[in-house]
Protein backbone atom coordinates (compact mmCIF):
# COMPACT_ATOMS: atom_id res chain seq x y z
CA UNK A 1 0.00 0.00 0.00
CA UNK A 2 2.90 2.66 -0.37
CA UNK A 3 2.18 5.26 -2.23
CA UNK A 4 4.60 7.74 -4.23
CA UNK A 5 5.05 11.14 -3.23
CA UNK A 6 5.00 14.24 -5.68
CA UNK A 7 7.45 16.25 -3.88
CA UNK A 8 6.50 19.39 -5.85
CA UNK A 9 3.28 19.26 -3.95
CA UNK A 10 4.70 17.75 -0.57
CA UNK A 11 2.03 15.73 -0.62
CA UNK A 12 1.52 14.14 3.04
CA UNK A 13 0.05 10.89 3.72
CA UNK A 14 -2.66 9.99 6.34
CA UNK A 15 -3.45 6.64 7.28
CA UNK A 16 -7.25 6.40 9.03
CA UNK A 17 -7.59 3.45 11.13
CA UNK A 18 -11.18 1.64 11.59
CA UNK A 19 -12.71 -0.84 13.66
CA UNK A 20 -15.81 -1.44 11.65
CA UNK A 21 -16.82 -3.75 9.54
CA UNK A 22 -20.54 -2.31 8.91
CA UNK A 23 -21.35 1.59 7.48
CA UNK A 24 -22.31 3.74 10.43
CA UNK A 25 -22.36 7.24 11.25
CA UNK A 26 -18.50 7.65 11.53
CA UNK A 27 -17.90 5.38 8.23
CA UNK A 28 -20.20 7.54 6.31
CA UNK A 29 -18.63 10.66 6.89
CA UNK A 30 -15.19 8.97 6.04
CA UNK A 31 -16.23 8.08 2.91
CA UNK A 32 -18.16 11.40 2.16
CA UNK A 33 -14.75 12.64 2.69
CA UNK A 34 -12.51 10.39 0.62
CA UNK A 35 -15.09 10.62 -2.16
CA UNK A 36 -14.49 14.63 -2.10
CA UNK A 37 -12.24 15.83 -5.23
CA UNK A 38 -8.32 14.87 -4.57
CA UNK A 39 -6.26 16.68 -2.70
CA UNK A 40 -2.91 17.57 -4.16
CA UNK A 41 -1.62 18.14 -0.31
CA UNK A 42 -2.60 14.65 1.41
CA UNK A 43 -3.26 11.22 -0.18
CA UNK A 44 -5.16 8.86 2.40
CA UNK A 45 -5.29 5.37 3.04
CA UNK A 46 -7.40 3.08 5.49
CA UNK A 47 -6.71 0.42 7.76
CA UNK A 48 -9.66 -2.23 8.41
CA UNK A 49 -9.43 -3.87 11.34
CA UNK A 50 -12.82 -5.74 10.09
CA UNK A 51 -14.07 -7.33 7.25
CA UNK A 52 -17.90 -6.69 6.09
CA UNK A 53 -19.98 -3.85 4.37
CA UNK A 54 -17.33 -0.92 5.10
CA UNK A 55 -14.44 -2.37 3.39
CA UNK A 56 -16.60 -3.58 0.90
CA UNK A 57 -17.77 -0.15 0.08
CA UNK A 58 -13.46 1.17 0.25
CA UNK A 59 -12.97 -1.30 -2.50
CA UNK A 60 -15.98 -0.90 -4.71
CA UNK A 61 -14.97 3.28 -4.89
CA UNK A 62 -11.20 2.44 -5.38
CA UNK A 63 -10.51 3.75 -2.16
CA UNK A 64 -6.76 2.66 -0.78
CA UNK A 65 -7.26 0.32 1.84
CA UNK A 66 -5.58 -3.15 4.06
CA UNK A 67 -7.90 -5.49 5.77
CA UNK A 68 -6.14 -6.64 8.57
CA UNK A 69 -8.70 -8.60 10.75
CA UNK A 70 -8.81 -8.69 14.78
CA UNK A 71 -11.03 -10.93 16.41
CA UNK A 72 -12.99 -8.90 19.05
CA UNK A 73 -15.45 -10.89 20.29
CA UNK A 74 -14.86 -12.33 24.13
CA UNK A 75 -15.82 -16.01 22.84
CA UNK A 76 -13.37 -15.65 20.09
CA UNK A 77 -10.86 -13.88 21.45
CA UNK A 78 -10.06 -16.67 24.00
CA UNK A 79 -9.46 -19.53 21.39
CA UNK A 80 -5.91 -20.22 21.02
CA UNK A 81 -5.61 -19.45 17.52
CA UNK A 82 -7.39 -17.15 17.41
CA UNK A 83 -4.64 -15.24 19.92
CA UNK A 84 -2.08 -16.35 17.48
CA UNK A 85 -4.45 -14.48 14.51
CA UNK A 86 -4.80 -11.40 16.75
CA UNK A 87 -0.65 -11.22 17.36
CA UNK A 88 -0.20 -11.52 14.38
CA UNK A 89 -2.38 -8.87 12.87
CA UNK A 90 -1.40 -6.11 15.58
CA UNK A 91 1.77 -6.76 14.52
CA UNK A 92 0.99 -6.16 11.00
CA UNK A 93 -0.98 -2.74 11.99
CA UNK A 94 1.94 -1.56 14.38
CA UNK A 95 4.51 -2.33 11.18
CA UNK A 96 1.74 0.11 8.93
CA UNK A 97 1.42 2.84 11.34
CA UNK A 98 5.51 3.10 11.42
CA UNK A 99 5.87 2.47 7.14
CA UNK A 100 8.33 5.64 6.75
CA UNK A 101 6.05 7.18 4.61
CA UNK A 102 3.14 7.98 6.90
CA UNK A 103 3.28 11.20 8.31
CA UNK A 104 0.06 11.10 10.18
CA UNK A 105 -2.30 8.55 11.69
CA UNK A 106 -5.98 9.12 12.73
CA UNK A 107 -8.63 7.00 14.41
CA UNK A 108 -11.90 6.92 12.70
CA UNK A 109 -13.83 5.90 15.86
CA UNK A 110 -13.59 5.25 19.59
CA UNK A 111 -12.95 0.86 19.60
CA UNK A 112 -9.44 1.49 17.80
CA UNK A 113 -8.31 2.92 20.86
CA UNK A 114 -9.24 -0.21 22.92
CA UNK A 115 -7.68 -2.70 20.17
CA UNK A 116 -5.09 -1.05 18.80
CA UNK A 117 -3.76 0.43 22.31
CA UNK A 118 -0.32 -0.74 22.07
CA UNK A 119 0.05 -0.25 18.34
CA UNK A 120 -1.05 3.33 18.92
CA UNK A 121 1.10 3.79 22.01
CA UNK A 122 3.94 2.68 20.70
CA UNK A 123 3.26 4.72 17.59
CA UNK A 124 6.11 7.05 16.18
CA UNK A 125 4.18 9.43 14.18
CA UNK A 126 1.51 12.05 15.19
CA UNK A 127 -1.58 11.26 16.14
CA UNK A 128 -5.11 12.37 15.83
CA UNK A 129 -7.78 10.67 17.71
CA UNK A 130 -11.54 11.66 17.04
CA UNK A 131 -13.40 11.59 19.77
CA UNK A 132 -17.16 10.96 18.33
CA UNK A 133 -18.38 9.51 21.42
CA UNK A 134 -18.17 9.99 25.01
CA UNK A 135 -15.47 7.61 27.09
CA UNK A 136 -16.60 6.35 30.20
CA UNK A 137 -14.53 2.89 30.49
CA UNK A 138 -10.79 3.06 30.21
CA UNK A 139 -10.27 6.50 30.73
CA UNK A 140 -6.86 5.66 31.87
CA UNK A 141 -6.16 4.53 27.79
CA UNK A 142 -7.40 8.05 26.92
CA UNK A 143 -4.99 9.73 29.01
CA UNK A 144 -2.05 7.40 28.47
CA UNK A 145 -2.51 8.13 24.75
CA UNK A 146 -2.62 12.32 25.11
CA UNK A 147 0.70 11.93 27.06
CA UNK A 148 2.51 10.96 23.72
CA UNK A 149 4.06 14.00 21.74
CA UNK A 150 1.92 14.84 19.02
CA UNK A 151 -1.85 13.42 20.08
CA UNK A 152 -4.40 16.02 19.14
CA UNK A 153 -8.21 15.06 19.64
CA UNK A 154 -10.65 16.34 17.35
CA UNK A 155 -14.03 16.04 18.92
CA UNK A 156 -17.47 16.02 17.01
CA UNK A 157 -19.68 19.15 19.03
CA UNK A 158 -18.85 21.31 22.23
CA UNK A 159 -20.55 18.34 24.30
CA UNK A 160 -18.17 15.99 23.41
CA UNK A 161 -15.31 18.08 24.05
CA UNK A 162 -16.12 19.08 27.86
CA UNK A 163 -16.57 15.77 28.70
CA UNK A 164 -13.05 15.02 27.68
CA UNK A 165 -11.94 18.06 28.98
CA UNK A 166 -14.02 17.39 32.28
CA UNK A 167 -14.41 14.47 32.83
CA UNK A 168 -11.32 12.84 31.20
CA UNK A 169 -9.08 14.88 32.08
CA UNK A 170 -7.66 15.91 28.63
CA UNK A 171 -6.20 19.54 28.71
CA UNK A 172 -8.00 22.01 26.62
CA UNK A 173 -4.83 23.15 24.31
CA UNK A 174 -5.46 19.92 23.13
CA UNK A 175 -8.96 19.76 21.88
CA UNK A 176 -10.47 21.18 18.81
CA UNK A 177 -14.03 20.83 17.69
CA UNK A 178 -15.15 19.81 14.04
CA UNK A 179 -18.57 18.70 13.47
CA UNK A 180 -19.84 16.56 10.87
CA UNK A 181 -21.53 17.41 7.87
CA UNK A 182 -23.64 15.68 4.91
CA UNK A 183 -23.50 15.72 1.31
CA UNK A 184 -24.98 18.62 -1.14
CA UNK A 185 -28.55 19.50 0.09
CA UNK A 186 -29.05 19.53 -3.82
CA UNK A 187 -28.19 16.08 -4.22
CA UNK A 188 -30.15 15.21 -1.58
CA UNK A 189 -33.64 16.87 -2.66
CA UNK A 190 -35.74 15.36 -5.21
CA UNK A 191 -39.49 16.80 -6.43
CA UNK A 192 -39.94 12.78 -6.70
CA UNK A 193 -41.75 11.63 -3.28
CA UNK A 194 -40.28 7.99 -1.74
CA UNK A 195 -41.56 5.45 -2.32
CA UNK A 196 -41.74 3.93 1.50
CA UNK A 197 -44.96 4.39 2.31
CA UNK A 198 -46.46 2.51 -1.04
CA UNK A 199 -44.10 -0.26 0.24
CA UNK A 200 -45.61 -0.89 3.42
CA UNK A 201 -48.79 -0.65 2.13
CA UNK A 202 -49.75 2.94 3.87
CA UNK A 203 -52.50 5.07 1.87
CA UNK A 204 -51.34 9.20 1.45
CA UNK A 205 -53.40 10.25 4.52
CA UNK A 206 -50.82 8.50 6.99
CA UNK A 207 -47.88 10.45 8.39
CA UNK A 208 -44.77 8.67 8.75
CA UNK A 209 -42.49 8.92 11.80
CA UNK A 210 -38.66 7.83 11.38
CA UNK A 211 -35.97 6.57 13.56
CA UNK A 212 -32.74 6.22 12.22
CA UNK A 213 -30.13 4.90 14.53
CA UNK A 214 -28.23 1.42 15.15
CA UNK A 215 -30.11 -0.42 18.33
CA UNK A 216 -28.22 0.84 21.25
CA UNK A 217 -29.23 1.41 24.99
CA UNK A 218 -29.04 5.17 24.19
CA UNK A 219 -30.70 5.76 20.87
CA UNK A 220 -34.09 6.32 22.83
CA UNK A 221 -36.23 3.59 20.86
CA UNK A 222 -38.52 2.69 23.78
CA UNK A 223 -38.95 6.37 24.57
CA UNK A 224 -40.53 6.89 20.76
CA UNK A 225 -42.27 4.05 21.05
CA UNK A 226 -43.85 4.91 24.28
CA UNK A 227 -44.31 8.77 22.21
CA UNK A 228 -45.87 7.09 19.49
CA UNK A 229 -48.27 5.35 21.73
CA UNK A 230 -49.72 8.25 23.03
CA UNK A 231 -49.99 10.63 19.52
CA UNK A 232 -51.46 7.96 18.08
CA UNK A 233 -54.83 8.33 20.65
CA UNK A 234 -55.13 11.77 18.91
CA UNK A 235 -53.77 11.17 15.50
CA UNK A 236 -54.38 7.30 14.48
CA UNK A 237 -52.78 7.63 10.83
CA UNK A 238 -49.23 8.12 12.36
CA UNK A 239 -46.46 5.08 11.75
CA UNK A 240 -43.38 4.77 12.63
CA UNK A 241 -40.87 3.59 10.38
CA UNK A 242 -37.44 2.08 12.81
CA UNK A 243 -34.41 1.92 10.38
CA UNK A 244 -31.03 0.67 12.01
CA UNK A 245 -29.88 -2.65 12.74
CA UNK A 246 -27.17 -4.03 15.50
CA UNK A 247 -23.70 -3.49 15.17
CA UNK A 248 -21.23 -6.14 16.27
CA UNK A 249 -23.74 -8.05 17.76
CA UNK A 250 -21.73 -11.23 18.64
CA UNK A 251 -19.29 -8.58 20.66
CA UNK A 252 -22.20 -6.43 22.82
CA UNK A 253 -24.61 -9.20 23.53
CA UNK A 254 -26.58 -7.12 25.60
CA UNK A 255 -27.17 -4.95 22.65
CA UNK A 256 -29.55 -8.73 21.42
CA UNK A 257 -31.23 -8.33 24.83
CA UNK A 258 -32.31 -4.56 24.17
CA UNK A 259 -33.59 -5.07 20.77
CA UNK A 260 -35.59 -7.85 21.90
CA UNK A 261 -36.87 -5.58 24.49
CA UNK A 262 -37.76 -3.25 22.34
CA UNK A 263 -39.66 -5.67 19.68
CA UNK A 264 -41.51 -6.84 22.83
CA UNK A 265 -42.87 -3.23 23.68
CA UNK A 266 -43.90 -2.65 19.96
CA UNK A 267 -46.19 -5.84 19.93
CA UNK A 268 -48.21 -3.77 22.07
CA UNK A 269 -51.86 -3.44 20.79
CA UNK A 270 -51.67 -0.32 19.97
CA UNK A 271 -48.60 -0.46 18.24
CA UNK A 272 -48.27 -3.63 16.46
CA UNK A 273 -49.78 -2.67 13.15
CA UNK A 274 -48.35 0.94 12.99
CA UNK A 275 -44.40 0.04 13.92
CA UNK A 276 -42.43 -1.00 11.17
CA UNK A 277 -38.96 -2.43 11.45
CA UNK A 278 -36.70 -2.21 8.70
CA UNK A 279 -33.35 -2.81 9.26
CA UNK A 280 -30.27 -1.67 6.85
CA UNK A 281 -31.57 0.04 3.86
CA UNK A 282 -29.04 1.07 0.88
CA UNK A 283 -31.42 3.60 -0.42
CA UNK A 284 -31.64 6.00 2.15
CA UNK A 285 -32.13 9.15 0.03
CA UNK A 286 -35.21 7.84 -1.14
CA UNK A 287 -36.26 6.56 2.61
CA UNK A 288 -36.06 10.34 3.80
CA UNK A 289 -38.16 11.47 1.19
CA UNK A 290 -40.62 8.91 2.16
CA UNK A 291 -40.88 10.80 6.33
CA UNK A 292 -42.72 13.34 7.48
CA UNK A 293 -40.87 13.49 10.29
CA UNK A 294 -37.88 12.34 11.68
CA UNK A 295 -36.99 12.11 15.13
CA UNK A 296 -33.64 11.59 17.34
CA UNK A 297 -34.67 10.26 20.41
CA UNK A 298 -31.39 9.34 21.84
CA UNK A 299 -29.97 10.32 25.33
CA UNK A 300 -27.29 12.63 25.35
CA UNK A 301 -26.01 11.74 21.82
CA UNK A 302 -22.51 13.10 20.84
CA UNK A 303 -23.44 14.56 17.31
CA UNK A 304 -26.81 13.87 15.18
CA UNK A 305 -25.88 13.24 11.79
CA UNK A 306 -28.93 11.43 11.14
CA UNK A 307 -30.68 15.35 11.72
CA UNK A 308 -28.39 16.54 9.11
CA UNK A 309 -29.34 14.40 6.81
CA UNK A 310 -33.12 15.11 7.56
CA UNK A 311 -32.68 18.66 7.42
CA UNK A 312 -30.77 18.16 4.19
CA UNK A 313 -33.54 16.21 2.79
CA UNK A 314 -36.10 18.75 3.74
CA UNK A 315 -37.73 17.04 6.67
CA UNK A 316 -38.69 18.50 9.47
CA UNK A 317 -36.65 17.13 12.55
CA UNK A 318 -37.24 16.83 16.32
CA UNK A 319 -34.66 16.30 18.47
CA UNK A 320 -33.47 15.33 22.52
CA UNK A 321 -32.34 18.46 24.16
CA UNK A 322 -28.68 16.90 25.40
CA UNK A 323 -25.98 16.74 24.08
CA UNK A 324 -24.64 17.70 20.63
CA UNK A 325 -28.39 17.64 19.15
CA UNK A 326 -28.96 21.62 20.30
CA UNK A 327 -25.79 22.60 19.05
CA UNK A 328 -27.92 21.79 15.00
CA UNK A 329 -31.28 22.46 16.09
CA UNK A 330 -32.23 25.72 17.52
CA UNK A 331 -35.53 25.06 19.16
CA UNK A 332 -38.92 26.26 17.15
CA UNK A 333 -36.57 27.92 14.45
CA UNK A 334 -35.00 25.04 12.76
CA UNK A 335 -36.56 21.90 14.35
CA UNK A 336 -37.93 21.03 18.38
CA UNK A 337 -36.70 20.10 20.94
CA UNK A 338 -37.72 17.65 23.62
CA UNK A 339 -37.13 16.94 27.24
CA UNK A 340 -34.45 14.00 26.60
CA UNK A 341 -36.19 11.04 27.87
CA UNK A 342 -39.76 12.55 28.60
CA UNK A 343 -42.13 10.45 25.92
CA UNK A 344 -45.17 12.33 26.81
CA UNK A 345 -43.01 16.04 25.60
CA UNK A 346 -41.94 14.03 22.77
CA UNK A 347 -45.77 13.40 21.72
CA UNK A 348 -46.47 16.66 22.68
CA UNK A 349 -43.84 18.06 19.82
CA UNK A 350 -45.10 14.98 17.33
CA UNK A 351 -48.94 16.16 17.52
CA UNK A 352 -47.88 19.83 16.80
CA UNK A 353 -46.31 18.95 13.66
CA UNK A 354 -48.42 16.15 12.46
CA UNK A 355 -51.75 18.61 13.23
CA UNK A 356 -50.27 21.94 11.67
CA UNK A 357 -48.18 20.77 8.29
CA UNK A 358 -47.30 24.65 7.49
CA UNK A 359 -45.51 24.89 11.03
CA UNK A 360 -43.56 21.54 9.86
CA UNK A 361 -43.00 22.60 6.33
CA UNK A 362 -41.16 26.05 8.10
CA UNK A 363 -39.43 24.27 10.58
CA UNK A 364 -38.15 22.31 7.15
CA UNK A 365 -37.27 24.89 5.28
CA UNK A 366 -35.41 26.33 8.03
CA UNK A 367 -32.93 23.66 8.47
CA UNK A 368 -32.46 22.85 5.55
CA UNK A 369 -30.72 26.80 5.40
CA UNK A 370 -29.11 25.32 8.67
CA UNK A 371 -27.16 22.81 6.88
CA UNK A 372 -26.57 24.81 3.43
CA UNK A 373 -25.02 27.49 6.02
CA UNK A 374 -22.95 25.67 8.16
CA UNK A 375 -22.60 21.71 7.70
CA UNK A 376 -21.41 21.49 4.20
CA UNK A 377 -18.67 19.01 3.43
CA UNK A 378 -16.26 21.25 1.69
CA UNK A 379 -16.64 23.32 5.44
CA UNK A 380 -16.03 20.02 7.07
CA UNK A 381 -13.14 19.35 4.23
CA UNK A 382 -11.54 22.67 5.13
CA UNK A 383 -11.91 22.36 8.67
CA UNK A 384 -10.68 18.61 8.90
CA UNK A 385 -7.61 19.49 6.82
CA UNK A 386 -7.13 22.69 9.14
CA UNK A 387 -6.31 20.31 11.85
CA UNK A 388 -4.13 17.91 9.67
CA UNK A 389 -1.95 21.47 8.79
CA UNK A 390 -1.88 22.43 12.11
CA UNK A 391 -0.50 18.75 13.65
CA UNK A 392 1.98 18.60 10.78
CA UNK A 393 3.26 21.73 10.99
């Protein structure tokens, strides 16, 4: 995977590390990013630590990229060769991120850190680590790694960052925010309506709720639900439409115990015929335009890309009121905002919408300007490559 150098640009090169093997939030933006024209200053390359749909994707788009697969699983992880496997691949990674001609390495999301530990440690070059979630566990592996020369975190809102600052420890000089962003709002809107609805069988007159988020104990499915439950005693056409799957299941079984808690409470009688799971979808341009609203019910969430998205897609968007989520919406200008885990405030903001359509198609129109203004990906491009400058330099 080496890759020439045109020394009348000084071109640098970057090599991203990820842990994933599906297409999340964090592996969408990367490849929003590599996908952007070339840069004549930085040529990047990616190292899997997974195989599955993300790696897939790296190699269908040409994308420079080494598998090099860890087993992460506790049950796997304990089988003998399966230790031998692991040695051997962190061996291979610790070898990549020391090749003479990377000048920079960056983490693409918060398990490299807790695999690649020593590899990262032990690393020579600079380091960027992007803190898109908050750290709780190992916190002593966080600090360890922003004693090394040359660490810089990059965190995804102003939430995320205090709570490194905080309650890691991590001192502010070396901290920088960039949040996400989302493709073109032109690509993204289309006069041509989705075709969802017509797929599960739902006439015009229903309104269509959406979730979008991976199962997770924090993505606030149960609190929906529960909001669902009680708009739908005033307003009987609404559905809800729950897109996301697990990831890594076989690694966070209680992730398999949450989701099955969460079927249970939707085979409710008053849900059962208006909740529909749906999994993975690879057409999710034409699932937005298929909502008529979409919510983010999660607790304390570290940046809502899924609202971008909405609000690039032109639908109106209600969000929790913690974490990153107020730093897109501003409340009753761009989208609402709801007591983070308060179902019966969450109905309370669905029913206002689904009864007054002109008040959602403002709130839609607004934040859609949001993200035209100030979440483009050239803005992300040029604030991303900001930080690579400023590490380099």
């Amino acid at each position: 995977m080496t890759i020439k150098h045109d020394k009348a640009y000084q071109v640098k090169r970057i090599l991203y590390l990820s842990s994933a093997g599906d297409v999340a939030g964090s592996e969408i933006v990367l490849l929003q990013y590599l996908q952007r024209d070339n840069s004549k200053r930085y040529e990047i390359s990616v190292v899997c630590c997974q195989t599955g749909k993300f790696p897939s994707r790296l190699h269908d788009e040409g994308i420079p990229h080494v598998v090099t697969p860890l087993i992460i699983s506790l049950k796997g992880i304990l089988q003998p060769s399966l230790i031998i496997q692991n040695i051997t691949s962190l061996l291979n990674i610790y070898r990549q991120l020391n090749d003479t001609s990377v000048d920079l390495v960056v983490t693409n999301d918060a398990m490299v850190l807790k695999i690649l530990f020593l590899p990262l440690l032990y690393c020579r070059k600079p380091v960027i680590y992007q803190l898109r979630n908050y750290e709780w566990k190992r916190l002593w592996m966080v600090r360890r790694l922003f004693r090394k020369p040359r660490t810089h975190g990059i965190a995804v809102s102003n939430a995320v960052r205090e709570h490194y600052k905080n309650v890691v420890g991590i001192p502010d000089r070396l901290l920088s925010v960039v949040p996400l962003s989302t493709p073109s709002t032109n690509a993204r809107m289309s006069k041509k309506p989705g075709s969802l609805k017509r797929e599960l069988q739902l006439s015009r007159n229903h309104r269509l709720i959406g979730l979008v988020a991976r199962f997770d104990v924090w993505k606030g499915h149960l609190t929906l639900l529960r909001a669902i439950e009680r708009a739908a005693k005033q307003f009987p056409a609404v559905h809800l439409a729950m897109v996301g799957e697990i990831l890594n299941p076989e690694t966070f079984p209680f992730l398999v115990e949450y989701k099955a808690k969460v079927l249970q409470y939707a085979s409710r009688p008053g849900l059962t015929t208006r909740v529909h799971f749906l999994g993975w979808r690879n057409d999710m341009p034409n699932v937005f335009r298929s909502l008529d609203i979409v919510v983010n019910a999660s607790e304390n969430e570290p940046f809502a890309l899924v609202v971008l998205e909405a609000m690039a897609s032109g639908i109106p968007v209600i969000g929790s009121d913690s974490g990153g989520t107020p730093e897109i919406i501003v409340h009753k200008k761009n989208g609402l905002l709801f007591r983070t885990g308060d179902d019966a405030d969450l109905a309370q903001h669905l029913l206002l919408l689904l009864q007054q359509p002109r008040r959602a198609k403002q709130l839609a129109v607004e934040g859609r300007a949001t993200v035209t203004k100030h979440f483009t990906m050239q803005a992300y491009i040029n604030s991303i490559e900001q930080q690579y400058d400023r590490i380099l330099s």
